[in-house]
C-alpha atoms as a PDB file:
ATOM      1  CA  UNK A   1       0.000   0.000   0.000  1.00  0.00           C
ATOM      2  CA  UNK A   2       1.486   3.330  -1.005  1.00  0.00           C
ATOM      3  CA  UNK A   3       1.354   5.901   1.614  1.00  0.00           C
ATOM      4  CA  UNK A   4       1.200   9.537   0.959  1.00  0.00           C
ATOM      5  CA  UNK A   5       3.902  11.743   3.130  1.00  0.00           C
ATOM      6  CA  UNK A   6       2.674  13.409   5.482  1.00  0.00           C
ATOM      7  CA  UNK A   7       3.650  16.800   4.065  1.00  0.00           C
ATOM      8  CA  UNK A   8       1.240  16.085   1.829  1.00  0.00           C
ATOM      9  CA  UNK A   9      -1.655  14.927   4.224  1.00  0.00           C
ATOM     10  CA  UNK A  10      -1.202  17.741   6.217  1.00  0.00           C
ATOM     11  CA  UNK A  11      -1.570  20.338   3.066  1.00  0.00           C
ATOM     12  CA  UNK A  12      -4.653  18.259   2.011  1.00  0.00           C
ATOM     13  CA  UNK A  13      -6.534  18.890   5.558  1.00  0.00           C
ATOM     14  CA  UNK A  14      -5.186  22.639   5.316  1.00  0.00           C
ATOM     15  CA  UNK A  15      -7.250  23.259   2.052  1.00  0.00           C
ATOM     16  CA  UNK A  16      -9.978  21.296   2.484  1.00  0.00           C
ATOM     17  CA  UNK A  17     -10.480  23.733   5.796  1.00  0.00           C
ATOM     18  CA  UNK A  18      -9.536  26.656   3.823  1.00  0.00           C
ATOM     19  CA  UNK A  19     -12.184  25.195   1.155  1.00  0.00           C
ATOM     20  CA  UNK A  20     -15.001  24.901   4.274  1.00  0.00           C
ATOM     21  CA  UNK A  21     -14.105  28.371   5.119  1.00  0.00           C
ATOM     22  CA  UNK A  22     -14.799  29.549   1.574  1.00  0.00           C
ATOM     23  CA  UNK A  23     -18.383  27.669   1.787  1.00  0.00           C
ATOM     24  CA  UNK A  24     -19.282  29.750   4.948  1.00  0.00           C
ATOM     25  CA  UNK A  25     -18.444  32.708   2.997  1.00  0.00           C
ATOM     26  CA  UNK A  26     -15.606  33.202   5.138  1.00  0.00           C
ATOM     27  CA  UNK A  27     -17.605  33.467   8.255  1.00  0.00           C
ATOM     28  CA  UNK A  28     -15.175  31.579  10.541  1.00  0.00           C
ATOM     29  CA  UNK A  29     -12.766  33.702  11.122  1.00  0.00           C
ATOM     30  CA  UNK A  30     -15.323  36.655  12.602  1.00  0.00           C
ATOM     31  CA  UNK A  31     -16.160  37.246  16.023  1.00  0.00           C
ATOM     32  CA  UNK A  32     -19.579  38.968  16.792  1.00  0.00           C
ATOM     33  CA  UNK A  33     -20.137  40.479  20.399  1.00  0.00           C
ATOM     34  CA  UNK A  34     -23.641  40.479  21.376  1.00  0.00           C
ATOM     35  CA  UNK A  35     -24.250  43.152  24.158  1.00  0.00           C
ATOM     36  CA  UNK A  36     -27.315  42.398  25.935  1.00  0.00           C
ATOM     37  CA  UNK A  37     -29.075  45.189  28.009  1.00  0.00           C
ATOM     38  CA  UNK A  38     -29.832  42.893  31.162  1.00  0.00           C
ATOM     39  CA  UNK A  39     -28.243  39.431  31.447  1.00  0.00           C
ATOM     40  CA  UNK A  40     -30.216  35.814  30.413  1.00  0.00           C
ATOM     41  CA  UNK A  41     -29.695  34.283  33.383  1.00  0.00           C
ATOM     42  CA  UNK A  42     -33.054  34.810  35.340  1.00  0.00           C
ATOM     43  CA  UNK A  43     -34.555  36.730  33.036  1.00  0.00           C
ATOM     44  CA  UNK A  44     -36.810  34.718  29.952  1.00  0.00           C
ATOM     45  CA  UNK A  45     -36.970  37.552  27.641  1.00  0.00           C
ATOM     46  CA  UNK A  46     -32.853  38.094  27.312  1.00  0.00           C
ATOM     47  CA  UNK A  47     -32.677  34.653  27.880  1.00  0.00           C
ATOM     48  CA  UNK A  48     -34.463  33.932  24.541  1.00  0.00           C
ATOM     49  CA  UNK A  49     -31.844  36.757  22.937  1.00  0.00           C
ATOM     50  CA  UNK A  50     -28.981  35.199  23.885  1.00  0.00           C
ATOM     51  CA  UNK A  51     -30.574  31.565  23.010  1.00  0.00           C
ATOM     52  CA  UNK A  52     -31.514  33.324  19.533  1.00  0.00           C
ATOM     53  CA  UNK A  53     -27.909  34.201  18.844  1.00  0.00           C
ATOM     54  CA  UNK A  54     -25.909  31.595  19.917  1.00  0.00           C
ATOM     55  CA  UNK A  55     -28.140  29.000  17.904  1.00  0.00           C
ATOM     56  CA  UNK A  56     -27.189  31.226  14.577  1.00  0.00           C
ATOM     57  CA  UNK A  57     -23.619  31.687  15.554  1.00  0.00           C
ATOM     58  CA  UNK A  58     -23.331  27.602  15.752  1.00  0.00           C
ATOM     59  CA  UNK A  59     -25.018  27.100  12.414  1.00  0.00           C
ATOM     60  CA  UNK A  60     -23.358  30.135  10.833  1.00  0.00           C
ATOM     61  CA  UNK A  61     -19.815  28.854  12.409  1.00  0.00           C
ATOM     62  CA  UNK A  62     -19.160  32.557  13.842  1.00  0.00           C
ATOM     63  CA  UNK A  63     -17.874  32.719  16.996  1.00  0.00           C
ATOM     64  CA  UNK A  64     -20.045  34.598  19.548  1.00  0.00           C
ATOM     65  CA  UNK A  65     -19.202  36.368  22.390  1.00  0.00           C
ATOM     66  CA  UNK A  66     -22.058  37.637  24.686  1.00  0.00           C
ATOM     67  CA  UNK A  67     -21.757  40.002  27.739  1.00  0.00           C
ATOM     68  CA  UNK A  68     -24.557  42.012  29.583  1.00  0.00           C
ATOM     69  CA  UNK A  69     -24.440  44.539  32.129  1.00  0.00           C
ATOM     70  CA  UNK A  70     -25.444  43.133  35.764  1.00  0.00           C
ATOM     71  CA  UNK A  71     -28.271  45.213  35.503  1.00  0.00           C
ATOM     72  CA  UNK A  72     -30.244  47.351  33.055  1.00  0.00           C
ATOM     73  CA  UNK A  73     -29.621  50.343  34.541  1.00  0.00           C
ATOM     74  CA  UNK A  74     -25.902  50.157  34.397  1.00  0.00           C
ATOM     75  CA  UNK A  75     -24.681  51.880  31.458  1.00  0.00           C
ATOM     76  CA  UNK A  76     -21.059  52.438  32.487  1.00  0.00           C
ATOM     77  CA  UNK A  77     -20.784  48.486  32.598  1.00  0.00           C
ATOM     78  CA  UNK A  78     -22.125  48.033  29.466  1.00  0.00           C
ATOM     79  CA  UNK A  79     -19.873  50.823  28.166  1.00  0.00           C
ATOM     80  CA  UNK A  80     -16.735  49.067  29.242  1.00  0.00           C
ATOM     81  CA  UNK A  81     -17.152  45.629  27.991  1.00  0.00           C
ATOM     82  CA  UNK A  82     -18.151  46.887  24.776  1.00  0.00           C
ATOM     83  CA  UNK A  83     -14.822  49.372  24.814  1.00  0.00           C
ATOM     84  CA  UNK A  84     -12.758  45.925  25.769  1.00  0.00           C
ATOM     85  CA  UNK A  85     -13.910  43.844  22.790  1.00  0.00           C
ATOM     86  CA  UNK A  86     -13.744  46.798  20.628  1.00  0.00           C
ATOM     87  CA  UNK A  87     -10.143  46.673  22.010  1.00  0.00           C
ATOM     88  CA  UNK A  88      -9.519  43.137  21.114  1.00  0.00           C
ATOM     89  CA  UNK A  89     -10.649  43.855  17.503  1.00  0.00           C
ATOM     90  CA  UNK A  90     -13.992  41.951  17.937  1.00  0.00           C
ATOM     91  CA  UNK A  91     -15.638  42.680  14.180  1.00  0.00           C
ATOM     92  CA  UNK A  92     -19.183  43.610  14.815  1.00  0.00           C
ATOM     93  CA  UNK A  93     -21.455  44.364  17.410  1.00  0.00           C
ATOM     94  CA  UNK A  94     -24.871  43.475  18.020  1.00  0.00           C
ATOM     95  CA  UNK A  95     -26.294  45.647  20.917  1.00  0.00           C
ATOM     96  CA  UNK A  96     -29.425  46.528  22.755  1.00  0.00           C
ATOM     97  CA  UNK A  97     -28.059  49.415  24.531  1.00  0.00           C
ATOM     98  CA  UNK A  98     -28.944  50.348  28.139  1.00  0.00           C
ATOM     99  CA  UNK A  99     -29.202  53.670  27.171  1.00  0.00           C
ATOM    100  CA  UNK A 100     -30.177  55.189  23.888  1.00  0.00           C
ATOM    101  CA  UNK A 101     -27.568  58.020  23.422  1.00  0.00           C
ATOM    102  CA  UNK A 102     -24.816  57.529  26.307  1.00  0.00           C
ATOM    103  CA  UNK A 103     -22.907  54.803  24.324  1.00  0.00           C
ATOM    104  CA  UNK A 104     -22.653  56.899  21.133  1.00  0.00           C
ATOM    105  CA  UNK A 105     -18.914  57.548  22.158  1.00  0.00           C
ATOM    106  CA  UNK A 106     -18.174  54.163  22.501  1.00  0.00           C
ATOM    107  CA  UNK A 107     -20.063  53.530  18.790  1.00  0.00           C
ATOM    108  CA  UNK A 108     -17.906  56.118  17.362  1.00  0.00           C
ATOM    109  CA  UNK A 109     -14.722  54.273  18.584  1.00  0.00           C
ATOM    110  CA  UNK A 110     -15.972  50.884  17.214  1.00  0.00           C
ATOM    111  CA  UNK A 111     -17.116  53.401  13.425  1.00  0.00           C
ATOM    112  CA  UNK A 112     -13.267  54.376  13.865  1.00  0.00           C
ATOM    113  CA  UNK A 113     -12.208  50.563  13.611  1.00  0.00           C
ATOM    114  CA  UNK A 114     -14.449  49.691  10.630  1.00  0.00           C
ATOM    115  CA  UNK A 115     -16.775  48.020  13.395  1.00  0.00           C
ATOM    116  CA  UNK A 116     -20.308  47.521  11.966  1.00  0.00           C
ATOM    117  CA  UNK A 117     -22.785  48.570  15.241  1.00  0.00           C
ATOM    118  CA  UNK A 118     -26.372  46.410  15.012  1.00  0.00           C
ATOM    119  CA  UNK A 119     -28.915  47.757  17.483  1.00  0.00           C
ATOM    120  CA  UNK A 120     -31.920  45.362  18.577  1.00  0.00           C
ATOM    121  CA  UNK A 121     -34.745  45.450  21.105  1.00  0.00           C
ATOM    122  CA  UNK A 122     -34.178  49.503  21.510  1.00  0.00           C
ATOM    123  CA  UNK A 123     -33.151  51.725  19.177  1.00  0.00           C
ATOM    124  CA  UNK A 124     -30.101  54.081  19.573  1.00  0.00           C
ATOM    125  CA  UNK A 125     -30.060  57.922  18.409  1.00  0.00           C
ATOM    126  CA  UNK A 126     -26.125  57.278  17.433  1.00  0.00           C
ATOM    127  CA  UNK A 127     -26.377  58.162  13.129  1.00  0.00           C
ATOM    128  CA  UNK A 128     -24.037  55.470  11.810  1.00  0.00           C
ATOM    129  CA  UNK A 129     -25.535  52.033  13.299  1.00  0.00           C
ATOM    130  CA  UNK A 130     -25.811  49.719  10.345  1.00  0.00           C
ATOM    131  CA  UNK A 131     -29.770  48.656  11.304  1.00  0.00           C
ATOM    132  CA  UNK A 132     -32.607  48.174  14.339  1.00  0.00           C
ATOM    133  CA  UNK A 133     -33.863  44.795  14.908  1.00  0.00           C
ATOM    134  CA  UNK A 134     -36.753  44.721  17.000  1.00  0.00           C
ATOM    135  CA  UNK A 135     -40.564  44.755  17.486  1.00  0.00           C
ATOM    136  CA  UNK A 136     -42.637  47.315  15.090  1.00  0.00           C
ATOM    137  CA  UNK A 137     -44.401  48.135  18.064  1.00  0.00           C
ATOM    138  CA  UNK A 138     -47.188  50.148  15.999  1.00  0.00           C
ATOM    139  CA  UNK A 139     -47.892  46.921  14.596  1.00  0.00           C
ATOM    140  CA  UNK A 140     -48.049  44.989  17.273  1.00  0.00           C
ATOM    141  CA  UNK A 141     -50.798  47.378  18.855  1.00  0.00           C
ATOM    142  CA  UNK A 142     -53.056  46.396  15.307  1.00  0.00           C
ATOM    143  CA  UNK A 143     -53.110  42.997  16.014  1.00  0.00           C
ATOM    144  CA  UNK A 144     -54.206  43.750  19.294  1.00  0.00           C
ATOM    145  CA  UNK A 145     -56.801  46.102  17.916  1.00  0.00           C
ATOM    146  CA  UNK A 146     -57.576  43.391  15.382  1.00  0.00           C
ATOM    147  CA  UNK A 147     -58.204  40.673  18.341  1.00  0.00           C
ATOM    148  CA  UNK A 148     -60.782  43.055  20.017  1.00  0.00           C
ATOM    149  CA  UNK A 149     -62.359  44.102  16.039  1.00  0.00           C
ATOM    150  CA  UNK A 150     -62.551  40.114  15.587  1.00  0.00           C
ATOM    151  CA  UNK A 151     -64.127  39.325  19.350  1.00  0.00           C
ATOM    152  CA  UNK A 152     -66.366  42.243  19.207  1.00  0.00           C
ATOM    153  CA  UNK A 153     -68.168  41.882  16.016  1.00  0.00           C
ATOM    154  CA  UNK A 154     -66.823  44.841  14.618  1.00  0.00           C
ATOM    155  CA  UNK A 155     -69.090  47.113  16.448  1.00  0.00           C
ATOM    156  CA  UNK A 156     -69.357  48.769  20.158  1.00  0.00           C
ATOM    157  CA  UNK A 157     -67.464  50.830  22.393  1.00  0.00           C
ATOM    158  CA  UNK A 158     -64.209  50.467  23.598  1.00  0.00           C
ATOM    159  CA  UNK A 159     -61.086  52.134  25.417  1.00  0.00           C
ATOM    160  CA  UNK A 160     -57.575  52.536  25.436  1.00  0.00           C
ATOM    161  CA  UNK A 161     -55.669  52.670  28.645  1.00  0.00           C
ATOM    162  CA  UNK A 162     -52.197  54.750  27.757  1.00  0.00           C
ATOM    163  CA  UNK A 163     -48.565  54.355  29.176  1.00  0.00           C
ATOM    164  CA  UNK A 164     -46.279  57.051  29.412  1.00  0.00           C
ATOM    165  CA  UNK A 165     -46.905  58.755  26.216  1.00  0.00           C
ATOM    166  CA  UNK A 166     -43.315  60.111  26.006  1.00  0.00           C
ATOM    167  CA  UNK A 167     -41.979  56.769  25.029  1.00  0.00           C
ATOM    168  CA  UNK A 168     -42.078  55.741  21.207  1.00  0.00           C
ATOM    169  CA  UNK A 169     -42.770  52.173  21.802  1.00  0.00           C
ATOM    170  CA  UNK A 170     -46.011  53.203  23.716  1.00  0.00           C
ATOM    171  CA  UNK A 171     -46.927  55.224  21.500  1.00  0.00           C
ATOM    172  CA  UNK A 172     -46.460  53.614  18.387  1.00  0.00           C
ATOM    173  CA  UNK A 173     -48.789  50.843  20.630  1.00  0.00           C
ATOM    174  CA  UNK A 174     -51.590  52.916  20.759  1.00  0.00           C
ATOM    175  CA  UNK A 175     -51.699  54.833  17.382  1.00  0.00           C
ATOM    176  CA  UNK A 176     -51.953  51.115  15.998  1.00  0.00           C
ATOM    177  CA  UNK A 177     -54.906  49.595  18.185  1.00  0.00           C
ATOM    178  CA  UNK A 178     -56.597  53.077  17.893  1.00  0.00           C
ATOM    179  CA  UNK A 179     -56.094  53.224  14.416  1.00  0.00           C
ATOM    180  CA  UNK A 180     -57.102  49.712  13.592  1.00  0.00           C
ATOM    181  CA  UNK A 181     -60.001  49.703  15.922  1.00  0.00           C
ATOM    182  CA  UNK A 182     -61.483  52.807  14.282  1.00  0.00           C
ATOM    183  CA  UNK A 183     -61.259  51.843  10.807  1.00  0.00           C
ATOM    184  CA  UNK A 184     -63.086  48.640  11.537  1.00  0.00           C
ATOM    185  CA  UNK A 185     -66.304  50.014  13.028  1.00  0.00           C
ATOM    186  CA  UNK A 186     -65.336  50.496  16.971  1.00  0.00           C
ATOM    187  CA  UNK A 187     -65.665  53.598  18.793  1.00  0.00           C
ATOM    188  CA  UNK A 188     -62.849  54.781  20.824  1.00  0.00           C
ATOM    189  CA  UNK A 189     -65.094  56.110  24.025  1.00  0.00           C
ATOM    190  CA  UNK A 190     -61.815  56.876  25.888  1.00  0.00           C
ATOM    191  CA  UNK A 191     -58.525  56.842  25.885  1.00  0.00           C
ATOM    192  CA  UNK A 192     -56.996  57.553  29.885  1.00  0.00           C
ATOM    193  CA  UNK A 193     -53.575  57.550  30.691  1.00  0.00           C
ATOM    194  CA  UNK A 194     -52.166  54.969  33.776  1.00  0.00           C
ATOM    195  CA  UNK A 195     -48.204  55.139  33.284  1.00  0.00           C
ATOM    196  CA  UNK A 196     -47.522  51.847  32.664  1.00  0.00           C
ATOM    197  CA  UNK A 197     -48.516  51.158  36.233  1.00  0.00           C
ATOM    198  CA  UNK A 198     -50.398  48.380  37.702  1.00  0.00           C
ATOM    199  CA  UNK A 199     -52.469  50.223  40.588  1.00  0.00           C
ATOM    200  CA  UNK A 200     -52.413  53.012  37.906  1.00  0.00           C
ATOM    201  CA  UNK A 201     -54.812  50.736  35.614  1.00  0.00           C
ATOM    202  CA  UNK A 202     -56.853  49.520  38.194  1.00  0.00           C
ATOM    203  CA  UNK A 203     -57.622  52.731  39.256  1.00  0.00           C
ATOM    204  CA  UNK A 204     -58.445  54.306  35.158  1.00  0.00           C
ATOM    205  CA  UNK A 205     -60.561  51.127  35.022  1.00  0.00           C
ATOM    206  CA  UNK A 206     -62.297  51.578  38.159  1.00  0.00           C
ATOM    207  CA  UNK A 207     -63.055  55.208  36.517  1.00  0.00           C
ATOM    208  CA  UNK A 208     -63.966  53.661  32.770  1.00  0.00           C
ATOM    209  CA  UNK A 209     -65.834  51.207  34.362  1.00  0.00           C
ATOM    210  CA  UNK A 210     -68.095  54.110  36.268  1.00  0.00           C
ATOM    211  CA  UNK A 211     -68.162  57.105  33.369  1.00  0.00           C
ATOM    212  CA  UNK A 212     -68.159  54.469  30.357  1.00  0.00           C
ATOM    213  CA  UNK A 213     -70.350  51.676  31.476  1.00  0.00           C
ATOM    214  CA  UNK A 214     -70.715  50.382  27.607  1.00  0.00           C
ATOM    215  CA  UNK A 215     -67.206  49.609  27.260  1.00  0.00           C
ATOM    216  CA  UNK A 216     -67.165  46.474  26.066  1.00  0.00           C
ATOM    217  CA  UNK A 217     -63.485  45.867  25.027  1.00  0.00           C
ATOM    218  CA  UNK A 218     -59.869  47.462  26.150  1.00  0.00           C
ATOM    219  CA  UNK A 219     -56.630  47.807  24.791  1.00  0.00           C
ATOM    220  CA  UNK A 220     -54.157  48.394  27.428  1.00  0.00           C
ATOM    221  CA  UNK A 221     -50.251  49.078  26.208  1.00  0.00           C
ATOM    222  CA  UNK A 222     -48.671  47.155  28.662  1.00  0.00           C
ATOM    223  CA  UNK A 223     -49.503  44.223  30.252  1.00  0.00           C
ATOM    224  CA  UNK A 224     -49.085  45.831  33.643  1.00  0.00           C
ATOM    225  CA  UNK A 225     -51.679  48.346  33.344  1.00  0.00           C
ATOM    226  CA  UNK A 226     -54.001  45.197  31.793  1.00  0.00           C
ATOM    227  CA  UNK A 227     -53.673  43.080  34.652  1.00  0.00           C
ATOM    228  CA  UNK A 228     -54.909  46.547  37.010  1.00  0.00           C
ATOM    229  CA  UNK A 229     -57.577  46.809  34.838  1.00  0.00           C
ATOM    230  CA  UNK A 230     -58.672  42.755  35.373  1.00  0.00           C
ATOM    231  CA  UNK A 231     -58.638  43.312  39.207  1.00  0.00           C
ATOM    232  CA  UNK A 232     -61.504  46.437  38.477  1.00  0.00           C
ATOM    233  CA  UNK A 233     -63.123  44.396  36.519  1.00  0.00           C
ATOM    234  CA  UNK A 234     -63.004  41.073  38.767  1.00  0.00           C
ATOM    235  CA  UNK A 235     -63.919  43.513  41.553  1.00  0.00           C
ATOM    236  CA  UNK A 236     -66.904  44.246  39.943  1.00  0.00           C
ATOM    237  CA  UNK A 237     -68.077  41.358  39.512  1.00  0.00           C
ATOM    238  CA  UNK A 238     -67.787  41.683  35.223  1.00  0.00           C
ATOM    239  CA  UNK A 239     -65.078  39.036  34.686  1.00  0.00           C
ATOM    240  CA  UNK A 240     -65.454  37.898  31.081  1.00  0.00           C
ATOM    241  CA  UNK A 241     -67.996  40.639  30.385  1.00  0.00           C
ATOM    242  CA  UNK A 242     -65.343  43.048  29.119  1.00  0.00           C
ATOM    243  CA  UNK A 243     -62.258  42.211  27.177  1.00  0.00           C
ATOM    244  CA  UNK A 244     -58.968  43.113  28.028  1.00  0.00           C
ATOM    245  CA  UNK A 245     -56.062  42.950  25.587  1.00  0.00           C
ATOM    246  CA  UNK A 246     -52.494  43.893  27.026  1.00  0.00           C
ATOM    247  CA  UNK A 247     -49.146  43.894  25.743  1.00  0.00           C
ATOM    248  CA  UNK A 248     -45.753  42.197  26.206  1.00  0.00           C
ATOM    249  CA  UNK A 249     -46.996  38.702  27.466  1.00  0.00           C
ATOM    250  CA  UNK A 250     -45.367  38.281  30.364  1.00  0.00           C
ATOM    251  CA  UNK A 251     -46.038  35.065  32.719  1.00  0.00           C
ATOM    252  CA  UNK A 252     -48.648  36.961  34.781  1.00  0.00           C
ATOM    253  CA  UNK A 253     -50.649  38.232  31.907  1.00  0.00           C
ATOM    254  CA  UNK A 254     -50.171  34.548  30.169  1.00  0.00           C
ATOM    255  CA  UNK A 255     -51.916  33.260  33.458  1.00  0.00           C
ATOM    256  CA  UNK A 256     -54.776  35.566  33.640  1.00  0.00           C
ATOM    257  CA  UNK A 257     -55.221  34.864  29.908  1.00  0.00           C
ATOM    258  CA  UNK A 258     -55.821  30.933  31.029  1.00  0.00           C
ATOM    259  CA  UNK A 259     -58.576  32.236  33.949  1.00  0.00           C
ATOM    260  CA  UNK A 260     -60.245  34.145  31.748  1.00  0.00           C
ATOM    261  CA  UNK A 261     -59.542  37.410  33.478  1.00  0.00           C
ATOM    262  CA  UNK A 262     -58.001  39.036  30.006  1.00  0.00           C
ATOM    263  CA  UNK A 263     -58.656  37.912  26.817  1.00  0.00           C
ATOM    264  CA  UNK A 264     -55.226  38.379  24.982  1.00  0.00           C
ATOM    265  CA  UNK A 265     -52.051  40.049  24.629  1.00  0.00           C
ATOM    266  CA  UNK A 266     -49.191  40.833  21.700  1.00  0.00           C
ATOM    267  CA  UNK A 267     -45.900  39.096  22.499  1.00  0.00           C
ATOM    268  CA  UNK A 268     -42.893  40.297  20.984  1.00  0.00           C
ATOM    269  CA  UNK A 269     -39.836  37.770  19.762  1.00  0.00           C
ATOM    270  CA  UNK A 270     -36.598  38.668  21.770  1.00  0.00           C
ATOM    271  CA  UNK A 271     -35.310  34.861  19.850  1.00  0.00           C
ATOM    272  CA  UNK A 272     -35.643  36.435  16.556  1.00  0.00           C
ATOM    273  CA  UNK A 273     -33.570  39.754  17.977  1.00  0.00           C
ATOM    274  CA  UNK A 274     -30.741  37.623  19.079  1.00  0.00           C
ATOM    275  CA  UNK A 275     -31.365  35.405  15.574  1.00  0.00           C
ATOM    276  CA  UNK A 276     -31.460  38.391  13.055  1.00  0.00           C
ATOM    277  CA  UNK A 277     -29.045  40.379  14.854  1.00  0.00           C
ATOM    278  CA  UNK A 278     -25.924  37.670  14.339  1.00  0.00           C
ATOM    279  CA  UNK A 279     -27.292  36.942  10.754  1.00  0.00           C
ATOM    280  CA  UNK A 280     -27.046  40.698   9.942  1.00  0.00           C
ATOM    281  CA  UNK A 281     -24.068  41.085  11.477  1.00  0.00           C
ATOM    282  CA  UNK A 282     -22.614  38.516   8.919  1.00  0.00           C
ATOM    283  CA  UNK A 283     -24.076  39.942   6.462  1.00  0.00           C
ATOM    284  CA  UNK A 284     -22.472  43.178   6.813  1.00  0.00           C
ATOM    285  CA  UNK A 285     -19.050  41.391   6.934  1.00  0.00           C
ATOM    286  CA  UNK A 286     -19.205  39.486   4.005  1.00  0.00           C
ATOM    287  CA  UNK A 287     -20.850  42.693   2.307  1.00  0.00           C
ATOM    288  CA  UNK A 288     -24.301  41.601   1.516  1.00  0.00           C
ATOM    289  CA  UNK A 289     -27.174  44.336   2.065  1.00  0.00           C
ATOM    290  CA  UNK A 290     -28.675  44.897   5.147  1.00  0.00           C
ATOM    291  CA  UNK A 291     -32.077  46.366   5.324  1.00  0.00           C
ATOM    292  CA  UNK A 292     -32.067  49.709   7.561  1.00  0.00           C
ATOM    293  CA  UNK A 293     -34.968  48.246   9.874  1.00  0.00           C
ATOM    294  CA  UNK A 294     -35.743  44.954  10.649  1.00  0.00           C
ATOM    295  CA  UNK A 295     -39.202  43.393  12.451  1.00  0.00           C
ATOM    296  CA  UNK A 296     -38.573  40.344  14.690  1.00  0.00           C
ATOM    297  CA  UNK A 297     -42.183  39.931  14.432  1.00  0.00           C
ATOM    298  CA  UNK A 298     -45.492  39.994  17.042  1.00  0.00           C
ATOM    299  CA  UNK A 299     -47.682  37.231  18.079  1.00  0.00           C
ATOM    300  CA  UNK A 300     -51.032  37.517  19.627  1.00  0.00           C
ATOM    301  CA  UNK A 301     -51.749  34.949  22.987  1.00  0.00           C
ATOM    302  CA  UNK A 302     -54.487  33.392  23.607  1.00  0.00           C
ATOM    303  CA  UNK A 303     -56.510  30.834  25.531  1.00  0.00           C
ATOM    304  CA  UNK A 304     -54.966  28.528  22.620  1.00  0.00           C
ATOM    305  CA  UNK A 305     -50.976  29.481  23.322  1.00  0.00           C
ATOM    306  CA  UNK A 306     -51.221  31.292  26.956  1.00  0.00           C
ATOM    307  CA  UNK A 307     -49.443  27.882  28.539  1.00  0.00           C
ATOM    308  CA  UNK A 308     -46.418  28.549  27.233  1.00  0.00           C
ATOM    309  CA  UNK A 309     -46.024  32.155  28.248  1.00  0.00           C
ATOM    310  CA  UNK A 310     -47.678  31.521  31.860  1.00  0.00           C
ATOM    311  CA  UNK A 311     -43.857  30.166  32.640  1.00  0.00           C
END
């Protein structure tokens, strides 16, 4: 048997990895940083980022590297692990930033390094990111809208119950549902402001429920202020007699959905933020186009899927 030198073996391995390389497009020699706002552990909704990302990265064969402040509210932490990788010449970054202008420093050191900057979950005012990835939060509100259109008939009176108007997100929530409730033959009787607080909705509900005794159907913007609203209704004995359709899904709201004391809420994808955002990323290093916004997409719960946000 004639055996090959091994010289020769070991150039045949080298190109047949170079060759795998080439089929990836290249992508395993980049390093995408995913920085996180809050961190996974204990928390579902970063937890599905980070799941999101790291399942791409595998099939991709990018190597991921994912860091989060040990809280949302500190930006100086986030700041310096993203200055440290930027430092080790990581080549993109795919952040949901704890704070929407503070970081633009660090962004312009990462722009002076040829560093493509991917925001997801909350936009950034900093001019040169590459794209948001995140919830279109104005649709979102339609298909809650569309759930209470769809319940209702298409006809009756119903109210909005308002976060803090000042944010975009909450905002865009409402214009939606208002919009697409109008349009389809409900009447808007109200629309009261509660904060995004939970004894904030209970009390505009109490209210509603006393100056707008026809309501038959709300849209409230966050789940908080939906589940405030369920206790005015419970209280009054109306359970199931008026529908209430919150936002954001989270395990409370999923179990209320299963008693019957709301009726639905829109649940964003935080899997397809992590999923999109490392795709992207790749994209932008192997110079394919990258669209300037990107929707990860809503999903309305119900009685039919509540179980698996109730978690």
């Amino acid at each position: 048997m004639l055996r090959r030198p091994a010289s020769v073996v070991m150039i045949a391995l080298a190109l047949s990895a170079v060759l795998a390389a080439q089929a990836l497009g290249g992508a395993g020699q980049f390093t995408i940083l995913l920085s996180m706002k809050g961190p996974g552990s204990g928390n579902p909704f970063w937890a599905a980022v980070e799941r999101g990302a790291r399942e791409t990265a595998k099939a991709l064969g990018v190597k991921l590297v994912v860091l989060a402040p040990p809280a949302e509210t500190d930006v100086q932490a986030q700041i310096s692990h993203i200055e440290d990788q930027i430092a080790k010449r990581v080549n993109a970054i795919v952040v949901a930033p704890t704070d929407v202008s503070a970081l633009n420093t660090t962004f312009d050191k990462a722009r002076a390094r040829k560093i493509p900057v991917l925001f997801v979950d909350t936009d950034g005012t900093w001019a040169y990111k590459l794209t948001f990835i995140g919830t279109d939060n104005k649709v979102g509100g339609a298909l809650g809208g569309k759930f209470l259109c769809d319940s209702l008939g298409r006809k009756g009176d119903v109210a909005i119950i308002t976060g803090v108007m000042t944010t975009q997100s909450i905002r865009a929530r409402v214009e939606g549902a208002r919009e697409t409730m109008t349009k389809c033959g409900l009447k808007v009787v109200a629309e009261l402001p509660a904060n995004s607080d939970r004894a904030l909705g209970q009390q505009v509900m109490e209210d509603l429920l006393t100056s707008k005794p026809t309501v038959k159907g709300v849209f409230a913007a966050n789940d908080l202020m939906a589940l405030g609203a369920a206790e005015a209704v419970k209280a009054r004995g109306k359970k199931g007699q008026i529908l209430l359709v919150g936002f954001d899904a989270i395990p409370e709201a999923g179990q209320a959905i299963l008693k019957g004391e709301m009726a639905a809420s829109v649940a964003q994808n935080p899997y397809n933020m992590g999923k999109f955002g490392v795709q992207n990323a790749l994209n932008a290093l192997q110079k394919k186009p990258v669209a300037k916004r990107i929707d990860t997409g809503t999903i309305l719960v119900t009685k039919k899927n509540a179980q698996q946000y109730a978690k």
